[in-house]
Structure formats: structure tokens, C-alpha cells
Protein backbone atom coordinates (compact mmCIF):
# COMPACT_ATOMS: atom_id res chain seq x y z
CA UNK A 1 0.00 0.00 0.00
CA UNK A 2 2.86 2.70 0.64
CA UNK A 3 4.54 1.51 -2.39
CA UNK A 4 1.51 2.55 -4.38
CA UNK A 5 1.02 5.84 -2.59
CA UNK A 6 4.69 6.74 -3.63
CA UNK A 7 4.47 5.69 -7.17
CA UNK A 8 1.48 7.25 -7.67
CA UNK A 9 2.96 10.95 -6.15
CA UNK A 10 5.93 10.51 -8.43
CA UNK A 11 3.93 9.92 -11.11
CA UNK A 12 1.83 13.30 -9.99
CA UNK A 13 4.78 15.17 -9.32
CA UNK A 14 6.32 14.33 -12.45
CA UNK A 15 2.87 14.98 -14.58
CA UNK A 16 3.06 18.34 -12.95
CA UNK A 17 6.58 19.08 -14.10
CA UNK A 18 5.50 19.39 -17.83
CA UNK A 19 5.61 22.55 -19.31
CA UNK A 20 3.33 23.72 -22.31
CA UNK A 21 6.35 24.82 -24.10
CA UNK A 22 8.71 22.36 -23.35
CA UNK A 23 6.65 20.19 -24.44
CA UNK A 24 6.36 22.24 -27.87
CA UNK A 25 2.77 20.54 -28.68
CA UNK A 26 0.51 22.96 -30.44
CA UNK A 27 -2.29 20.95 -28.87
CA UNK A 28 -0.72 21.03 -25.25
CA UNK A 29 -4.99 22.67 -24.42
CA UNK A 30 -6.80 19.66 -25.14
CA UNK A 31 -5.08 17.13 -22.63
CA UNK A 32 -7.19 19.49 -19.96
CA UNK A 33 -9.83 18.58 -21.02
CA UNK A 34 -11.90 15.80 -20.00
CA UNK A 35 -14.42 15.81 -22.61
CA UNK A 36 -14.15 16.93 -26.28
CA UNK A 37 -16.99 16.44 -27.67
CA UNK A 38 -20.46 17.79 -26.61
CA UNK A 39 -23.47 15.33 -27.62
CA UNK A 40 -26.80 17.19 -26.03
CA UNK A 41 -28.96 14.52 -27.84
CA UNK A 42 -33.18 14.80 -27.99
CA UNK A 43 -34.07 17.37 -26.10
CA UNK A 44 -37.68 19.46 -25.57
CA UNK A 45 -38.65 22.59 -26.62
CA UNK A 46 -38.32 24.95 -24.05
CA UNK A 47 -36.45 22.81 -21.94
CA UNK A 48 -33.60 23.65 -19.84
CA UNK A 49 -30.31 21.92 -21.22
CA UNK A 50 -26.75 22.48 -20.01
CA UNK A 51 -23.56 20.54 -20.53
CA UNK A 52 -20.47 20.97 -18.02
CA UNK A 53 -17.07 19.86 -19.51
CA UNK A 54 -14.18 19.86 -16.44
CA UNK A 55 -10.72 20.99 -17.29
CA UNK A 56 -7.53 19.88 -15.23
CA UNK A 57 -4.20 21.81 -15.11
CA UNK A 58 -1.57 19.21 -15.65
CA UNK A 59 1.23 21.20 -15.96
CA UNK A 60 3.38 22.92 -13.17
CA UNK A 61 2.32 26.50 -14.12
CA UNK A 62 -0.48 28.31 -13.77
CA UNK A 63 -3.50 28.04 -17.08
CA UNK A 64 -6.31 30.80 -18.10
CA UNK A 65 -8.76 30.45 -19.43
CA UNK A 66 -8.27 33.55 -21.87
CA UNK A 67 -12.00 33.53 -23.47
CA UNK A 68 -14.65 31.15 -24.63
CA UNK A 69 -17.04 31.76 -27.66
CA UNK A 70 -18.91 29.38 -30.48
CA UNK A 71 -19.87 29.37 -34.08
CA UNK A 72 -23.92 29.64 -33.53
CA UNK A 73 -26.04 31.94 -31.22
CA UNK A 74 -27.53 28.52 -30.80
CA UNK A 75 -25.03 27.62 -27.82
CA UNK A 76 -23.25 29.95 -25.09
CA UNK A 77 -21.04 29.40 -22.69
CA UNK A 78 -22.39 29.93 -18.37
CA UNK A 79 -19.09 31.40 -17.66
CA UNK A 80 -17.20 34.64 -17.46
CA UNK A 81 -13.37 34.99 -18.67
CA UNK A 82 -10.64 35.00 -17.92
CA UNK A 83 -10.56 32.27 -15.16
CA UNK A 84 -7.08 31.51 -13.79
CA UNK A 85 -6.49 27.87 -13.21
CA UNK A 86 -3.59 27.30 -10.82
CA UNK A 87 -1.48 24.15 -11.33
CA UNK A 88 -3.35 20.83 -10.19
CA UNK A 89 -6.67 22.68 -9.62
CA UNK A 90 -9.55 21.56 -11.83
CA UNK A 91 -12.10 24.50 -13.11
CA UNK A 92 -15.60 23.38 -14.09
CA UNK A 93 -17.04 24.89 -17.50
CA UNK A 94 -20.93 24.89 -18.37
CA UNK A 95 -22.29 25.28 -22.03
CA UNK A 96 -26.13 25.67 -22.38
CA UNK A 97 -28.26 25.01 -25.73
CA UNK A 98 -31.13 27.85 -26.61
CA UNK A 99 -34.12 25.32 -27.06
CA UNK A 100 -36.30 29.00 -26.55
CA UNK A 101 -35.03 30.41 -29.85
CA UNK A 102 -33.80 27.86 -31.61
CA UNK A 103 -35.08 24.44 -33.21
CA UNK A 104 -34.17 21.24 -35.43
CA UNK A 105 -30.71 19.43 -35.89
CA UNK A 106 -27.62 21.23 -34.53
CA UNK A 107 -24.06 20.59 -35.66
CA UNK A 108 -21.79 23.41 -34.19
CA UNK A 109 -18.32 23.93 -32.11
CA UNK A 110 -17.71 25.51 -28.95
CA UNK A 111 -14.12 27.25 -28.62
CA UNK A 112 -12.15 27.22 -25.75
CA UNK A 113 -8.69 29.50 -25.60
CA UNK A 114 -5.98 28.92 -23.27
CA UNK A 115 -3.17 30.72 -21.88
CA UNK A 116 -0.21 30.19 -20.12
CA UNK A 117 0.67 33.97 -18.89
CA UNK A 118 4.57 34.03 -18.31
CA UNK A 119 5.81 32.01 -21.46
CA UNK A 120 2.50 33.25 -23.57
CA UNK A 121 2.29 29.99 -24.73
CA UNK A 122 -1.49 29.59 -25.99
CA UNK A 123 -3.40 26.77 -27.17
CA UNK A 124 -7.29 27.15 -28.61
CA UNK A 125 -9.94 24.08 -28.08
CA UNK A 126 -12.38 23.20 -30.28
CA UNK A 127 -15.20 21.12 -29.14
CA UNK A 128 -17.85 19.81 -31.71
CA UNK A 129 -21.35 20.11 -30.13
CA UNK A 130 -24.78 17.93 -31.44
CA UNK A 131 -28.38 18.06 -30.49
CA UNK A 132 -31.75 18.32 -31.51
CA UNK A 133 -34.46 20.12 -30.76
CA UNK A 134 -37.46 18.93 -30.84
CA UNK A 135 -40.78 20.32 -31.98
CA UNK A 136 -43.32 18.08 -31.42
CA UNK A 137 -42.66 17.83 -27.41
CA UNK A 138 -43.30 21.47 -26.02
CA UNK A 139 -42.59 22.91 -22.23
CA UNK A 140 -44.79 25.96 -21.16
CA UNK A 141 -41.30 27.05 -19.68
CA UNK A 142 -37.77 26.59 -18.91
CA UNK A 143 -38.07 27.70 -15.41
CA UNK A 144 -40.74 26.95 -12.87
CA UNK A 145 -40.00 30.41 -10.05
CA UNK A 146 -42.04 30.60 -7.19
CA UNK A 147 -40.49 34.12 -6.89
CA UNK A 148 -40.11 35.24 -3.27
CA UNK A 149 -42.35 33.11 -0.47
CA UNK A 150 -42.51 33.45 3.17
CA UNK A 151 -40.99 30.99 5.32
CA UNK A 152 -43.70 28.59 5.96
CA UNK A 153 -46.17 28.84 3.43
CA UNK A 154 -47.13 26.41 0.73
CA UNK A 155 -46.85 26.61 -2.48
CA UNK A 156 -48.08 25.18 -6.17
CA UNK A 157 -46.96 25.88 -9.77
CA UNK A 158 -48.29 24.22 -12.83
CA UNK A 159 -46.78 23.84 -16.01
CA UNK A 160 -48.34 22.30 -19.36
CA UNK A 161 -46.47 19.68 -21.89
CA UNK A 162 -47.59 19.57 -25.07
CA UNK A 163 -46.79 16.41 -27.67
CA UNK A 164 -47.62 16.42 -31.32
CA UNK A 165 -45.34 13.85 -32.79
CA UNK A 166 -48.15 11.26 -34.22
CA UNK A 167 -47.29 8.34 -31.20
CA UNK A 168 -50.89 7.38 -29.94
CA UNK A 169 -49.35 5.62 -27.21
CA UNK A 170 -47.08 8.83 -26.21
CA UNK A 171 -47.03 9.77 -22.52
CA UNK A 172 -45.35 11.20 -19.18
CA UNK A 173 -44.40 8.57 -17.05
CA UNK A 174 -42.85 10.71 -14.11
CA UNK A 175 -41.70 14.15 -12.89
CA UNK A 176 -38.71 14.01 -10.47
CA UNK A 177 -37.24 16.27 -8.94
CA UNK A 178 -34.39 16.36 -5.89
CA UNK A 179 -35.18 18.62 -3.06
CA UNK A 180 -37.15 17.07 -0.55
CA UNK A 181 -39.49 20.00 -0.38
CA UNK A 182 -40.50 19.70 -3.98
CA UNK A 183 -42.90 17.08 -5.21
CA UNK A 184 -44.82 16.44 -8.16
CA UNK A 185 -48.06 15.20 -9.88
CA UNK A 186 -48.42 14.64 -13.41
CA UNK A 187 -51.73 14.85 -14.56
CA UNK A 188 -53.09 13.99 -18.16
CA UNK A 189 -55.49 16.79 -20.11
CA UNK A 190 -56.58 15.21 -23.15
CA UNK A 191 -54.97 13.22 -25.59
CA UNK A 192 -56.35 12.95 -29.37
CA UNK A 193 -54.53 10.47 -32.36
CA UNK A 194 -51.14 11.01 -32.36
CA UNK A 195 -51.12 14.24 -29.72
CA UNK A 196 -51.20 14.81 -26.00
CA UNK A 197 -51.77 17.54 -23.29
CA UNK A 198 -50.00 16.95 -20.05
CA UNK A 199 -49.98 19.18 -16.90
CA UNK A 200 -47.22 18.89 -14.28
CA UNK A 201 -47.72 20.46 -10.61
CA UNK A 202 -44.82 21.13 -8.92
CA UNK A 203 -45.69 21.72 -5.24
CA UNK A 204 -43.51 23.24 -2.44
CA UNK A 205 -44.16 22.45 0.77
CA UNK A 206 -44.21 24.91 4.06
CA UNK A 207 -40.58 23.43 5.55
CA UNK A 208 -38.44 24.98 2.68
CA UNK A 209 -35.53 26.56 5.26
CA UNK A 210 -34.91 30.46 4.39
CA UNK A 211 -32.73 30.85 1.69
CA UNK A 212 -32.26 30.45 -2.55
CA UNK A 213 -33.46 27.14 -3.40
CA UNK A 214 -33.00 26.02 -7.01
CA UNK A 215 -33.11 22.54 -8.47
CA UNK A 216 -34.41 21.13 -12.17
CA UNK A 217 -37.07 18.82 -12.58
CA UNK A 218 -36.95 16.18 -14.75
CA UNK A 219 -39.73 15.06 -16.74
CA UNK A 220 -39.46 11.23 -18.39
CA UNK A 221 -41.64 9.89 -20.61
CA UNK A 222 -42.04 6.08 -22.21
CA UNK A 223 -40.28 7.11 -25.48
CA UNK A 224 -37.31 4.79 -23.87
CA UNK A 225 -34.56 6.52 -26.15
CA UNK A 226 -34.54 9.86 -24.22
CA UNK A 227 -33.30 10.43 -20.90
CA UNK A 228 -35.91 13.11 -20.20
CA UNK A 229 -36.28 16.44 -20.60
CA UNK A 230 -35.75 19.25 -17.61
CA UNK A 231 -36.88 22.36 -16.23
CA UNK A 232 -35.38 24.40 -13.73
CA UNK A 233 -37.31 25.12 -10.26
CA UNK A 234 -36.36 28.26 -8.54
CA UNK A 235 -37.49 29.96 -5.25
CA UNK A 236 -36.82 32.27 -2.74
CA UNK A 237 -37.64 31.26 0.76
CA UNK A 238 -37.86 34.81 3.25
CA UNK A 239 -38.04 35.09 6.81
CA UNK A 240 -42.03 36.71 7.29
CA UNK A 241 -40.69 37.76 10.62
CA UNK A 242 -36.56 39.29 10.75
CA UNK A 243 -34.79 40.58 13.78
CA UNK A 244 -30.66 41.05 14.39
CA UNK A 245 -28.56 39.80 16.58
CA UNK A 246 -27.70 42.14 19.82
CA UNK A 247 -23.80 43.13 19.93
CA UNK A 248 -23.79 44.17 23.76
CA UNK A 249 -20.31 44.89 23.29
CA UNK A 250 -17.78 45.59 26.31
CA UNK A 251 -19.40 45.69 29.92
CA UNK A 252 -18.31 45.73 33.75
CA UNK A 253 -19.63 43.10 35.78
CA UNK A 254 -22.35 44.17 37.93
CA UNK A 255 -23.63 47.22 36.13
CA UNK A 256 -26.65 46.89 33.92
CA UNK A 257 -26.86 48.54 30.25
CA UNK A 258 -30.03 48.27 28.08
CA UNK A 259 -30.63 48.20 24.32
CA UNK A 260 -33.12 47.80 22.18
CA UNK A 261 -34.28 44.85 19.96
CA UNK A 262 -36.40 46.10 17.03
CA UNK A 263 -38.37 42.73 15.65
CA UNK A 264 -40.28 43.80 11.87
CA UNK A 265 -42.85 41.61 10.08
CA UNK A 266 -44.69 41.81 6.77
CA UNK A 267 -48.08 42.02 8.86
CA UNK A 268 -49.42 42.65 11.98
CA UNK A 269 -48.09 39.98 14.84
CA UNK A 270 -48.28 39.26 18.34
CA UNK A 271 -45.18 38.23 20.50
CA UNK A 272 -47.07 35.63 22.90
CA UNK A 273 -43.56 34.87 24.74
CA UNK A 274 -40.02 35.09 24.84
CA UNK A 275 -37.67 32.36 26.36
CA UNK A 276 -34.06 31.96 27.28
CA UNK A 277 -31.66 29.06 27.21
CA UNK A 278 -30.57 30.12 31.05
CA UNK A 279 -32.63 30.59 34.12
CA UNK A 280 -30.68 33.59 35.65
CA UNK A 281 -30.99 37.06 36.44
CA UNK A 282 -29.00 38.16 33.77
CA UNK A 283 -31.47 39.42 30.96
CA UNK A 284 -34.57 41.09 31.69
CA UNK A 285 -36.86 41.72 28.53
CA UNK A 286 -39.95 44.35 28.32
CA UNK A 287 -42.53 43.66 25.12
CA UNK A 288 -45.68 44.60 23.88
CA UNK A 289 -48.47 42.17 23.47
CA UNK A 290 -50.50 43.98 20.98
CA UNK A 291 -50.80 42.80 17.59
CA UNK A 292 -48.00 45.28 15.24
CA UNK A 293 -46.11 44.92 12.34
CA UNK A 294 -42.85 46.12 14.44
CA UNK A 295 -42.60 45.53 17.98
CA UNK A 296 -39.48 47.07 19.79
CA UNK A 297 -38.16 45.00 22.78
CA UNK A 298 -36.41 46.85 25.62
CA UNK A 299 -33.30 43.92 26.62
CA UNK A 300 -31.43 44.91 29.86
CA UNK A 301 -28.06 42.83 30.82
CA UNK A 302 -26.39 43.06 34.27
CA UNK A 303 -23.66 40.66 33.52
CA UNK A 304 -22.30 38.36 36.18
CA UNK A 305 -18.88 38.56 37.69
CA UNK A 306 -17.48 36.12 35.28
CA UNK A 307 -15.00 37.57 32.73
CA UNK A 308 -15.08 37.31 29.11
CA UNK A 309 -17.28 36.57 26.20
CA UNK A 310 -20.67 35.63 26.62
CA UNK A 311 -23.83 34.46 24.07
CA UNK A 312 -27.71 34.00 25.07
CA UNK A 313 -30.11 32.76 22.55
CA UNK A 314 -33.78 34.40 22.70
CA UNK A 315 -36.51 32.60 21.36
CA UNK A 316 -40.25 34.26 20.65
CA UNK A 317 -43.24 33.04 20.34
CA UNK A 318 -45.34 34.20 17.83
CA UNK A 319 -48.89 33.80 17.69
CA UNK A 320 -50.70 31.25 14.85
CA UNK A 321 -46.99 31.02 13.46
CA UNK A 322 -45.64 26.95 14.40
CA UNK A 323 -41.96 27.91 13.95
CA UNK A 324 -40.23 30.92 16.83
CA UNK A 325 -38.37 33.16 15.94
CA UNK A 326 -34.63 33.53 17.12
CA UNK A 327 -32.19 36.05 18.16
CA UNK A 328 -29.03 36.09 19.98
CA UNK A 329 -27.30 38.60 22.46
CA UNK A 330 -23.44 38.67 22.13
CA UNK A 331 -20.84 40.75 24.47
CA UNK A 332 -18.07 40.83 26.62
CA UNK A 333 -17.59 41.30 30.57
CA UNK A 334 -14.26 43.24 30.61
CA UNK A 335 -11.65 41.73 33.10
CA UNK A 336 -10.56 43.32 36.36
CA UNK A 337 -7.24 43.09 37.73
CA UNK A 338 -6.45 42.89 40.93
CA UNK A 339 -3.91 45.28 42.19
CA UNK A 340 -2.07 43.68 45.05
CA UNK A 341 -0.69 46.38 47.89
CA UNK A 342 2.73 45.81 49.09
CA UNK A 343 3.31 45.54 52.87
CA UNK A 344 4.57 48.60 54.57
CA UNK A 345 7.87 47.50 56.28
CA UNK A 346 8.91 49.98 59.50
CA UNK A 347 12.35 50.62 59.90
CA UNK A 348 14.30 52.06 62.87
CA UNK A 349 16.43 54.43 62.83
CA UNK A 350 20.08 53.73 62.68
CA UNK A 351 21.81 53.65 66.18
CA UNK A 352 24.50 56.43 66.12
């Protein structure tokens, strides 16, 4: 087993130790690469295709990626240049196809340029790319957005699939997506001869977390061939309720300083309690009860004798709302040293 480990460092070390000009190959770009060739296949109209193609710097000095560009407004490359790849690092590059704009067989390239900055040496990719876009399968969209939604509300968004390619038997077998607040029904309009209606509900639930969530659905169907055709899903999940953190900042042990804690909503609440993590003396809080869109808490600290840094956690309870709402107070109790008086040593007088 160490054997192994060492051969395969040397063998790192000594694939890192080639230079793009001392190895005077014209083509010196393409061994980055671990793809060539970009084959997007059968894919929807409408439907959200991307293709990522991962480069590798093999060679001891530092690669950028100078520019990227292709030969058909059909295709365009996700990223921004110049990107500096430093030796042994891999950078990820993502190519998408237009299926909003564009339709039928595609037979294009996507070009790459490289360049190594303190030699100049330069090297220029090209990547043949394939795919075809169909017209007979249809998505209402590319991109399912919820748009902004308030933590803990429930959501639904419907999108229609349309097939006209003469199969009687043609149909959506299942929707699937990844984030486990996302599910989906597929649910069958009308069909007539050789075309088909199709709507897909896409519903997020009331546990999404705060934050950007984003994932792509993918819809299959019993064509067999195809691996499916995808949509993106995009939301963004808000706090209906935000309040700060409380920086307390430096105090003296014993003495009390008071701040206030401004707590906003989108509409009218009511703060039914608020809670500590410790049962101490150390906080007192003041609040309203009355239903308001901002309520303004009055937080007094009289820290302990204990020195140094100290963190409570606050938690309210909000009326007809499931989840409370947090907050934290953060400070410091400043240290006192203890000044230590020196005995007082009498001395008689000398003895003449």
C-alpha cells in the first residue's frame, strides 16, 4: 500500500513538471480537457439543457482560461473569462443550448482558448457540439419560479407539456425532482390520435428553510430513447418575521446597560412569549403584546462577575406562526485586575 502511494505521487509530481512549451505541442490545451466532444442529444422545446465539460491543469504553471465563444447563437457558454487555473486545480465549465429560440438538428463547435501567462504559450480548443431540438414535445417554460415566499407557506406551480409527434401511445411517465421539499403530480389533459396535453404540478411544501433554493425537474416519458427532458425550479424562501442579533459589546460586571431589539414583520403579529436558554438574572426583557407589524423589545443585561465573552439565545413566540423566531445577544464582561498592595515594612532608625 505505501509503495503505491509513492508511485502514484511521483507519477503526480512528475505529470506536474510538464511545461506547455517544453513540451512544444501545439495541442498542449486539449489534454485538460476531460471531454471533447459535446453530444446534447433529444431534447424538448423549451427545456432547460446544459452541458459541463471539467478541465484539469496538468502542468506545473499556472492556465487561463483567456476567453470562450462558439460558431452559432444557438449555444453559449455559463461562464465569465478570464478564469485563472492554478497548477493541479480543476475549473468546471458549463455550455447551455437555446431550445427557446432555436429548433431542429444542430451541428456546431464551442471554442475554448488557453493561456499560459509568463511564457504566452497559448493553445485554442475546439469542441464539436450535437443536439436536436425537438418540436413536437413542447414545455410551457424553462423555469418553474415561485419568486419570493414566506418561510412557511405552501406553495403550487403548474406547467403544461404539449406532444404532437403522431405516437398514440405517447405519454409522461414521471416528474422528479431532488429537493425534498419539492414534489410532483403529473396529470393527463386530453390526448387525441397522435397528440397529447400533459400538466405537471410542482408543489412546495411549508418546511423549505430560508434561503435560494434552485433545483431542475426532470420530466421522463415512455419514449425509452430519451433520458428526459428538464426544467429548472427556482425559489426564494424569506423570513415573514426578521430581527438582528444584539452586539452588547464591552461591559463591567455588575452594572446593567439596556438596548433595544427592534423585531419587523410583513403584517401585523403578536409576540405571545419570549424564552431563554438560562434561568438567571442576567437578561430582563420588556414587550408589547399587541398585535404590530414592528414591535421594539427593551433587553437589559447586568452581567455576572465572570469575565469574558458571553452568548444567550432568545426565542419568541409568535402567535398562529408553528416555527419561533430567534435572536441572539453577544458581548463581553471586561476583566478586572487585581492590584495587590505591598506591605509597609517599618524601619528604625540607625543607632548612632
Amino acid at each position: 500500500m505505501f509503495l503505491c502511494v509513492v508511485r502514484t505521487a511521483c507519477l503526480l509530481s512528475a505529470f506536474l513538471a510538464v511545461s506547455p512549451l517544453s513540451a512544444q505541442d501545439q495541442n498542449w490545451g486539449r489534454k485538460m480537457f476531460d471531454k471533447t466532444e459535446i453530444k446534447f442529444g433529444s431534447v424538448a422545446k423549451n427545456s432547460d439543457v446544459t452541458f459541463k465539460i471539467t478541465l484539469t491543469n496538468i502542468f506545473k504553471e499556472a492556465i487561463q482560461v483567456s476567453s470562450v465563444s462558439t460558431s452559432c447563437g444557438c449555444i453559449s457558454w455559463q461562464d465569465k473569462t478570464p478564469i485563472t487555473i492554478p497548477s493541479g486545480e480543476r475549473q468546471e465549465l458549463t455550455i447551455r443550448l437555446d431550445t427557446i429560440r432555436h429548433q431542429g438538428n444542430k451541428h456546431v463547435r464551442a471554442f475554448v482558448s488557453l493561456l499560459e501567462p509568463t511564457r504566452g504559450s497559448t493553445s485554442q480548443v475546439t469542441i464539436p457540439v450535437e443536439g436536436r431540438i425537438r418540436q413536437d414535445v413542447v414545455l410551457q417554460t424553462n423555469n418553474l419560479n415561485f419568486g419570493v415566499v414566506d418561510i412557511g407557506r405552501a406553495m403550487e406551480h403548474r406547467m403544461t407539456v404539449s406532444y404532437n409527434g403522431g405516437r398514440p401511445d405517447w405519454k409522461i411517465t414521471d416528474a422528479k425532482v431532488n429537493n425534498p421539499h419539492l414534489t410532483t403530480k403529473v396529470v393527463e389533459k386530453n390526448r387525441s390520435g397522435g397528440t397529447a396535453n400533459y400538466e405537471v404540478i410542482v408543489t412546495l411544501d411549508a418546511k423549505a428553510p430560508v434561503g435560494k433554493l434552485r433545483d431542475q425537474m426532470l420530466i421522463v416519458t415512455n419514449e425509452g430513447s430519451d433520458n428526459g427532458y428538464a426544467t429548472t425550479v427556482d425559489a426564494q424562501i424569506e423570513p415573514d418575521i426578521v430581527v438582528s442579533d444584539v452586539q452588547l459589546g464591552k461591559l463591567d460586571a455588575g452594572q446593567s446597560k439596556t438596548v433595544t431589539v427592534v423585531v419587523r414583520g410583513k403584517k401585523p403579529f403578536r409576540i405571545q412569549k419570549i424564552d431563554r436558554e438560562k434561568q438567571d438574572d442576567v437578561f430582563k426583557v420588556k414587550s408589547s403584546d399587541a398585535d404590530q407589524m414592528i414591535h421594539t423589545l427593551s433587553l437589559t443585561c447586568t452581567p455576572s462577575e465572570q469575565d469574558g465573552l458571553f452568548e444567550e439565545v432568545f426565542s419568541l413566540t409568535i402567535s398562529g406562526r408553528e416555527q419561533p423566531v430567534t435572536f441572539k445577544a453577544k458581548g463581553r464582561v471586561a476583566e478586572h485586575s487585581v492590584t495587590v498592595a505591598k506591605p509597609v515594612i517599618e524601619t528604625s532608625a540607625p543607632q548612632p
